[in-house]
C-alpha atoms as a PDB file:
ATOM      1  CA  UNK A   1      16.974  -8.829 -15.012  1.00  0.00           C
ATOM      2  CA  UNK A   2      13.586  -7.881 -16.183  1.00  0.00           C
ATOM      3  CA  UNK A   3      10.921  -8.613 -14.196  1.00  0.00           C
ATOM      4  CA  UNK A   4      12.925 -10.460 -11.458  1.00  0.00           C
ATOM      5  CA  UNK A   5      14.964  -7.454 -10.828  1.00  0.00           C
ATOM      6  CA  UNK A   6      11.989  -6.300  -8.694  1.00  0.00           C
ATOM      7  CA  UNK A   7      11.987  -9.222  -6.407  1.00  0.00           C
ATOM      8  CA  UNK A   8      16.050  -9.034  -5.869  1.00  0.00           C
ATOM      9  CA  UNK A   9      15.441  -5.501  -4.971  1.00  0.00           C
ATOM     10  CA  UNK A  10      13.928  -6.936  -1.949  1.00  0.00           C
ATOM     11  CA  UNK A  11      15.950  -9.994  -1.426  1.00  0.00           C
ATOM     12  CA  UNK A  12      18.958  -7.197  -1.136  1.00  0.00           C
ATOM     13  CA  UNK A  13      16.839  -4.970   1.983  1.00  0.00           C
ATOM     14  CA  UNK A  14      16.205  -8.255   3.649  1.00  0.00           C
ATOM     15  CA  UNK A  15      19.561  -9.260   3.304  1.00  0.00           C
ATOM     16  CA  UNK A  16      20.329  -6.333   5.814  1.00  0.00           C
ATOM     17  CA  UNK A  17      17.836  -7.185   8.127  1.00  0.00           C
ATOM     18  CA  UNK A  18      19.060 -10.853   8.345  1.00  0.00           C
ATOM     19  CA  UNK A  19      22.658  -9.931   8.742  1.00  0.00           C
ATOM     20  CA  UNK A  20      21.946  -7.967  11.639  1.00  0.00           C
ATOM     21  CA  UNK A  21      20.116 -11.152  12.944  1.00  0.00           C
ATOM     22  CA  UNK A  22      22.673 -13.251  12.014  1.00  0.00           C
ATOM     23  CA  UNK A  23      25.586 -10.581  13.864  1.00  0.00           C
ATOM     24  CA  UNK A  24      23.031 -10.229  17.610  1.00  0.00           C
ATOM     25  CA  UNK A  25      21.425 -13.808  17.508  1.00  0.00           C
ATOM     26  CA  UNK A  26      22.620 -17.558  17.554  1.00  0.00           C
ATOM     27  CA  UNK A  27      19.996 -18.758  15.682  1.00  0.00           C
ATOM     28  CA  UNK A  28      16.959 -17.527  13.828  1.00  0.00           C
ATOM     29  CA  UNK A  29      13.240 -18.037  14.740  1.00  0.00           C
ATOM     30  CA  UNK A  30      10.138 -18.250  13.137  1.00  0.00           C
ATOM     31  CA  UNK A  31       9.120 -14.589  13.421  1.00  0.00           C
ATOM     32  CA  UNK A  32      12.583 -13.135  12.239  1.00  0.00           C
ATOM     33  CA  UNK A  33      12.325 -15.296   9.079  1.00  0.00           C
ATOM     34  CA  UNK A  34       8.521 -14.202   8.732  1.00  0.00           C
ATOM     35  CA  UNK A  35       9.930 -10.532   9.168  1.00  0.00           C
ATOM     36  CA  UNK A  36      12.518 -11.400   6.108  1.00  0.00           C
ATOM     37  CA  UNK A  37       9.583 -12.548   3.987  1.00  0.00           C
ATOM     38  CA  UNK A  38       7.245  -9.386   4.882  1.00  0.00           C
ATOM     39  CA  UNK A  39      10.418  -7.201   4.102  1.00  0.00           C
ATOM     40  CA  UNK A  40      10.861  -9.323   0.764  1.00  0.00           C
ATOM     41  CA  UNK A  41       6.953  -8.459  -0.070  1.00  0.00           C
ATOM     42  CA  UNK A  42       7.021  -5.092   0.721  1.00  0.00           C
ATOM     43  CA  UNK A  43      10.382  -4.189  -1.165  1.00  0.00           C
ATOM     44  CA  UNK A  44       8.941  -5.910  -4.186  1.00  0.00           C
ATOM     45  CA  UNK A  45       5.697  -4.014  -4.358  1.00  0.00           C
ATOM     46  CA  UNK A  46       7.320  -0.865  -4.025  1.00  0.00           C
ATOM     47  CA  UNK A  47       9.852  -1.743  -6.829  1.00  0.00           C
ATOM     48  CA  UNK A  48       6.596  -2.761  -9.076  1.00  0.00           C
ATOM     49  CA  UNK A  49       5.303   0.544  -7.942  1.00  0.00           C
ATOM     50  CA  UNK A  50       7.948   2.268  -9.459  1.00  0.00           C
ATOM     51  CA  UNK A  51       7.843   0.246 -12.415  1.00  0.00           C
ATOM     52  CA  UNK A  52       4.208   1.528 -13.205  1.00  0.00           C
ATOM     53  CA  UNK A  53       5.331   5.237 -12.696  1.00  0.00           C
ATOM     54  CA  UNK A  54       8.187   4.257 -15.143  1.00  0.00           C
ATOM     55  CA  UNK A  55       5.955   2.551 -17.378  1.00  0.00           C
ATOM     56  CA  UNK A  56       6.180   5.115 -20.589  1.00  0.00           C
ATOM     57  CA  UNK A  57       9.992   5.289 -20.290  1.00  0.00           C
ATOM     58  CA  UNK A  58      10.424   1.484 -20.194  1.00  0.00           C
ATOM     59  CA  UNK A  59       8.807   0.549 -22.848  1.00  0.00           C
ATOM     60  CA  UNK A  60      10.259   3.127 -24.678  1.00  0.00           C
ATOM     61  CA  UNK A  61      13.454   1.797 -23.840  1.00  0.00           C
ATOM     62  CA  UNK A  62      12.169  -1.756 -24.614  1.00  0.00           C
ATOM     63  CA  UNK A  63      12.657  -3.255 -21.001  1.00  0.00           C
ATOM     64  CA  UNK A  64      10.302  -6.068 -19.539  1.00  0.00           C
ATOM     65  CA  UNK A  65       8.926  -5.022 -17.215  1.00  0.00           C
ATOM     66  CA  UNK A  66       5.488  -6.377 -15.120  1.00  0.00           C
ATOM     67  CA  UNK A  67       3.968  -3.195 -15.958  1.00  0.00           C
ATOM     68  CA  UNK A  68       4.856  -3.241 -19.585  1.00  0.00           C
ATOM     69  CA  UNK A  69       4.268  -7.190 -20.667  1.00  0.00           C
ATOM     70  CA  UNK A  70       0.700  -6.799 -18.833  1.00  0.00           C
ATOM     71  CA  UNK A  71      -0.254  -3.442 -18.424  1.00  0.00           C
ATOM     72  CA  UNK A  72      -1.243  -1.378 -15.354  1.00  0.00           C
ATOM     73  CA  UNK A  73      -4.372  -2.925 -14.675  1.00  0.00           C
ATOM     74  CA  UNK A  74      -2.543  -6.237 -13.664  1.00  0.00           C
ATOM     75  CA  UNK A  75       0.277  -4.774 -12.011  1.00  0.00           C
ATOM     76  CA  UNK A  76      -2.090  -3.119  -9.434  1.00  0.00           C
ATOM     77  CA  UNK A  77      -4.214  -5.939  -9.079  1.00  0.00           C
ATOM     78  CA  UNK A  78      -0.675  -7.978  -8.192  1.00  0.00           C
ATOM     79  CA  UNK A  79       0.552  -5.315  -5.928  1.00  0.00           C
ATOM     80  CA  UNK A  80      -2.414  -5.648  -4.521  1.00  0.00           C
ATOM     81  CA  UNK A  81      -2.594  -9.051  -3.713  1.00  0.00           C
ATOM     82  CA  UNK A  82       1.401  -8.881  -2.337  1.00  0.00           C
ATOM     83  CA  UNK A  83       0.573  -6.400   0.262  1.00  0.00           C
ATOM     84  CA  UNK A  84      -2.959  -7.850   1.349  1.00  0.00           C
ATOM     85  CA  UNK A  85      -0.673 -11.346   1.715  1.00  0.00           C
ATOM     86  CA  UNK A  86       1.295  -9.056   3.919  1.00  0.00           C
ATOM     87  CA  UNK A  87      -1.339  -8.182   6.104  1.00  0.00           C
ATOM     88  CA  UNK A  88      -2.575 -11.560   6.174  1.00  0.00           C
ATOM     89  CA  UNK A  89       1.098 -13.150   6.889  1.00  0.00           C
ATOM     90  CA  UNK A  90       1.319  -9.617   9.771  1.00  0.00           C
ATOM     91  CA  UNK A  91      -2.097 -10.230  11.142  1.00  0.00           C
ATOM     92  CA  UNK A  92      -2.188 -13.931  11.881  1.00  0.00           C
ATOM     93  CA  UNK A  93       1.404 -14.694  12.948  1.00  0.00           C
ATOM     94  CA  UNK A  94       1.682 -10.943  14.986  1.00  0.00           C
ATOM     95  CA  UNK A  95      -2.118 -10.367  15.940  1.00  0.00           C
ATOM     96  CA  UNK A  96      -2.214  -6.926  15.093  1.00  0.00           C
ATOM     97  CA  UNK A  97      -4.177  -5.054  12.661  1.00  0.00           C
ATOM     98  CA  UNK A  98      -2.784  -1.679  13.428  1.00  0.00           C
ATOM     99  CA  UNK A  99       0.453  -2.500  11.947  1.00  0.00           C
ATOM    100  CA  UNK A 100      -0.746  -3.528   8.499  1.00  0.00           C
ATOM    101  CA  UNK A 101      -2.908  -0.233   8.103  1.00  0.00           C
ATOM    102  CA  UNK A 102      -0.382   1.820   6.415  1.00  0.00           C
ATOM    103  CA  UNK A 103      -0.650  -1.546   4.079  1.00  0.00           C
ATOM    104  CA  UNK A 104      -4.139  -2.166   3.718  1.00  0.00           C
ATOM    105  CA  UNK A 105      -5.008   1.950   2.681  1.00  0.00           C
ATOM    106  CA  UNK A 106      -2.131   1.656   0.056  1.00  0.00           C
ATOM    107  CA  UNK A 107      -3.542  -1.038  -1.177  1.00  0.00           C
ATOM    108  CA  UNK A 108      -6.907   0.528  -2.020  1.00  0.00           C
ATOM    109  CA  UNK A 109      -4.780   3.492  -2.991  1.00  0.00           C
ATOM    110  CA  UNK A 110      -3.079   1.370  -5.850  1.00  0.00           C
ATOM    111  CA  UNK A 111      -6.724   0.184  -7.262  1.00  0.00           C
ATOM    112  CA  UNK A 112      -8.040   2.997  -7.493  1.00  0.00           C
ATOM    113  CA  UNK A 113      -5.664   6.158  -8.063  1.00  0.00           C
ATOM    114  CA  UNK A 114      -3.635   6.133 -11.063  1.00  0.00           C
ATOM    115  CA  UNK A 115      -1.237   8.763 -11.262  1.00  0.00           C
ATOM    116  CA  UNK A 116       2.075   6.658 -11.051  1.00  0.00           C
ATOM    117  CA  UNK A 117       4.673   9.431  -9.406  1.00  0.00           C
ATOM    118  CA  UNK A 118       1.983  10.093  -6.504  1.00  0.00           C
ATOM    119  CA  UNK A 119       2.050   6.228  -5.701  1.00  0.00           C
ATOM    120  CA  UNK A 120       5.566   5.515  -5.883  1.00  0.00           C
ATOM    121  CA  UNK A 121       5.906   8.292  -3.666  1.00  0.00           C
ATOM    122  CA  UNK A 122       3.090   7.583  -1.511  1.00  0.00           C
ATOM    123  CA  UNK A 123       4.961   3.589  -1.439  1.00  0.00           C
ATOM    124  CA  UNK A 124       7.900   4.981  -0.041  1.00  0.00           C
ATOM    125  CA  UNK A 125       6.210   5.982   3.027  1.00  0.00           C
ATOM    126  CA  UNK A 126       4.006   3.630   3.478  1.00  0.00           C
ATOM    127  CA  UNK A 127       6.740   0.999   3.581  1.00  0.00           C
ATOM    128  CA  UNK A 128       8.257   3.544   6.119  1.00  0.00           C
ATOM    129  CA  UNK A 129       5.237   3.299   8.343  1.00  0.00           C
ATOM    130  CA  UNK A 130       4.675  -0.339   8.078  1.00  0.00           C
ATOM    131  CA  UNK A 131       8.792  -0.264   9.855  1.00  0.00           C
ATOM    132  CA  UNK A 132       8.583   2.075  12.185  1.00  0.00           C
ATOM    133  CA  UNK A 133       4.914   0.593  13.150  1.00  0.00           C
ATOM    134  CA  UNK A 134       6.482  -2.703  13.298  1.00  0.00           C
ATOM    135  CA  UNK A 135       9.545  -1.591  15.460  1.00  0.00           C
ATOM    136  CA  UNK A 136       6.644   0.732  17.874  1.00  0.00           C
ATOM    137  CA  UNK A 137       4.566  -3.247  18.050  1.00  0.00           C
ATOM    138  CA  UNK A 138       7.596  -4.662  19.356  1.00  0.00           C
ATOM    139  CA  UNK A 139       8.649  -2.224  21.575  1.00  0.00           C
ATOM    140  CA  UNK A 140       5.034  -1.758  22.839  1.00  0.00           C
ATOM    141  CA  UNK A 141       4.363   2.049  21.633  1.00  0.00           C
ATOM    142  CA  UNK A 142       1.396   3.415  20.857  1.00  0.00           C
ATOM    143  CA  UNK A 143       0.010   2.504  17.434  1.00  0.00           C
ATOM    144  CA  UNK A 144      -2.550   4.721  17.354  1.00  0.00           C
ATOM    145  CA  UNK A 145      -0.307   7.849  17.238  1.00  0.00           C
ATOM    146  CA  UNK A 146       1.800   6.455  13.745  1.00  0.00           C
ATOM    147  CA  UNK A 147      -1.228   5.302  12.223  1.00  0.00           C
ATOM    148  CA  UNK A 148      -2.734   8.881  12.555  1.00  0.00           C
ATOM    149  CA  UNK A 149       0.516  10.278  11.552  1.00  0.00           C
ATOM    150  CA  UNK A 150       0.067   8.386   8.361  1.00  0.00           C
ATOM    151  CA  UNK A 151      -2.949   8.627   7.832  1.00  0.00           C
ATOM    152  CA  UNK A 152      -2.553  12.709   7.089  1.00  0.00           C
ATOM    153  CA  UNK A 153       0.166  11.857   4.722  1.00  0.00           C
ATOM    154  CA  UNK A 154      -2.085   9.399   3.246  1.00  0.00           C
ATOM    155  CA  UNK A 155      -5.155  11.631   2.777  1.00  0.00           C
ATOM    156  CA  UNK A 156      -2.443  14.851   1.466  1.00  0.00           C
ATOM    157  CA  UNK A 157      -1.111  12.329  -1.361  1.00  0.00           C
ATOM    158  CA  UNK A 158      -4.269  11.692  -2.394  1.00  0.00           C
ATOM    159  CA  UNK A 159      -6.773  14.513  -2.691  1.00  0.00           C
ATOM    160  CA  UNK A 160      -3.720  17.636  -3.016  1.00  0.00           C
ATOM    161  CA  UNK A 161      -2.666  16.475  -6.328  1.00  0.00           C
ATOM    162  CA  UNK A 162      -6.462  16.825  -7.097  1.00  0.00           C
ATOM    163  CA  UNK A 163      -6.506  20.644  -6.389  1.00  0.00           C
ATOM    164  CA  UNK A 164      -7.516  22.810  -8.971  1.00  0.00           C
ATOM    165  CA  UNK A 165      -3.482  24.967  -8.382  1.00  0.00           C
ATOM    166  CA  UNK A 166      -1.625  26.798 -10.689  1.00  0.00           C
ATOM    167  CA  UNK A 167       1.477  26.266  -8.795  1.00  0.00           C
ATOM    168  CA  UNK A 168       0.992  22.486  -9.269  1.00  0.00           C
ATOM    169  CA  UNK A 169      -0.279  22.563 -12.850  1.00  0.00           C
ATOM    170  CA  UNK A 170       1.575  18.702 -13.531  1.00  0.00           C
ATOM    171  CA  UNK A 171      -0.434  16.671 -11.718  1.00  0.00           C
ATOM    172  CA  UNK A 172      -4.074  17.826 -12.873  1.00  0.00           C
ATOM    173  CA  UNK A 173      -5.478  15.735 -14.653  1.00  0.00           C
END
């Protein structure tokens, strides 16, 4: 599927959410189809953020991928720009700015750290955080708490791989 494959990877998670919507609800509203298109975005950039870890092995392998027609450098800059439209789509239509943190640090993350395992890694969670800060919005729990939570995970992905360690010789650059 080349470089569509990352975009059904995320039509496919918000197909769960919406058939859960579809199996509690009559119909479907405006914020439960804005949900479906901030799941869509954030399944997509992490799928491009494992196509930049994957980079070497795909072209290798001869696959199009993002990463591998235009490089790194444009792939971050578009993953980028996906999650920032995330916070913009999260912060006008939901009003808060707590939710789309885990977003907004990854997304300075992916400009300016390049070690591709690290950020798909680092992805992962974040995507988990953006959920479960979501879900804590809705059912009006403290977001101050998850975002801190984060936060130490976010700072530990980024600066421990940058220890001088002999036990983690890999990821010194």
């Amino acid at each position: 599927m080349g470089n569509f494959s990352i975009l059904i990877r995320g039509l496919i998670q918000t197909s769960y959410f919406f058939f859960v919507i579809f199996l509690l609800y009559p119909s479907i509203n405006v914020n439960q189809i804005l949900i479906g298109v901030l799941i869509i975005l954030i399944y997509t950039t992490r799928a491009l953020v494992a196509d930049i870890r994957d980079v070497r092995h795909n072209k290798e392998a001869g696959k199009q991928t993002i990463p591998v027609v235009f490089g790194n450098k444009i792939s971050k800059t578009f993953i980028a720009i996906i999650l920032l439209s995330s916070v913009l789509i999260q912060i006008v239509f939901f009003n808060s700015y707590l939710v789309a943190l885990p977003l907004v640090l990854f997304a300075i993350a992916v400009i300016f750290f390049s070690n591709g395992y690290i950020l798909h890694q680092l992805m992962i969670l974040t995507a988990s955080f953006f959920h479960i800060n979501f879900i804590a919005f809705f059912t009006n729990q403290n977001l101050i708490f998850f975002n801190i939570i984060y936060l130490g995970i976010f700072l530990n992905f980024i600066f421990y791989p940058l220890l001088q360690r002999r036990s983690n010789p890999t990821f010194v650059s």
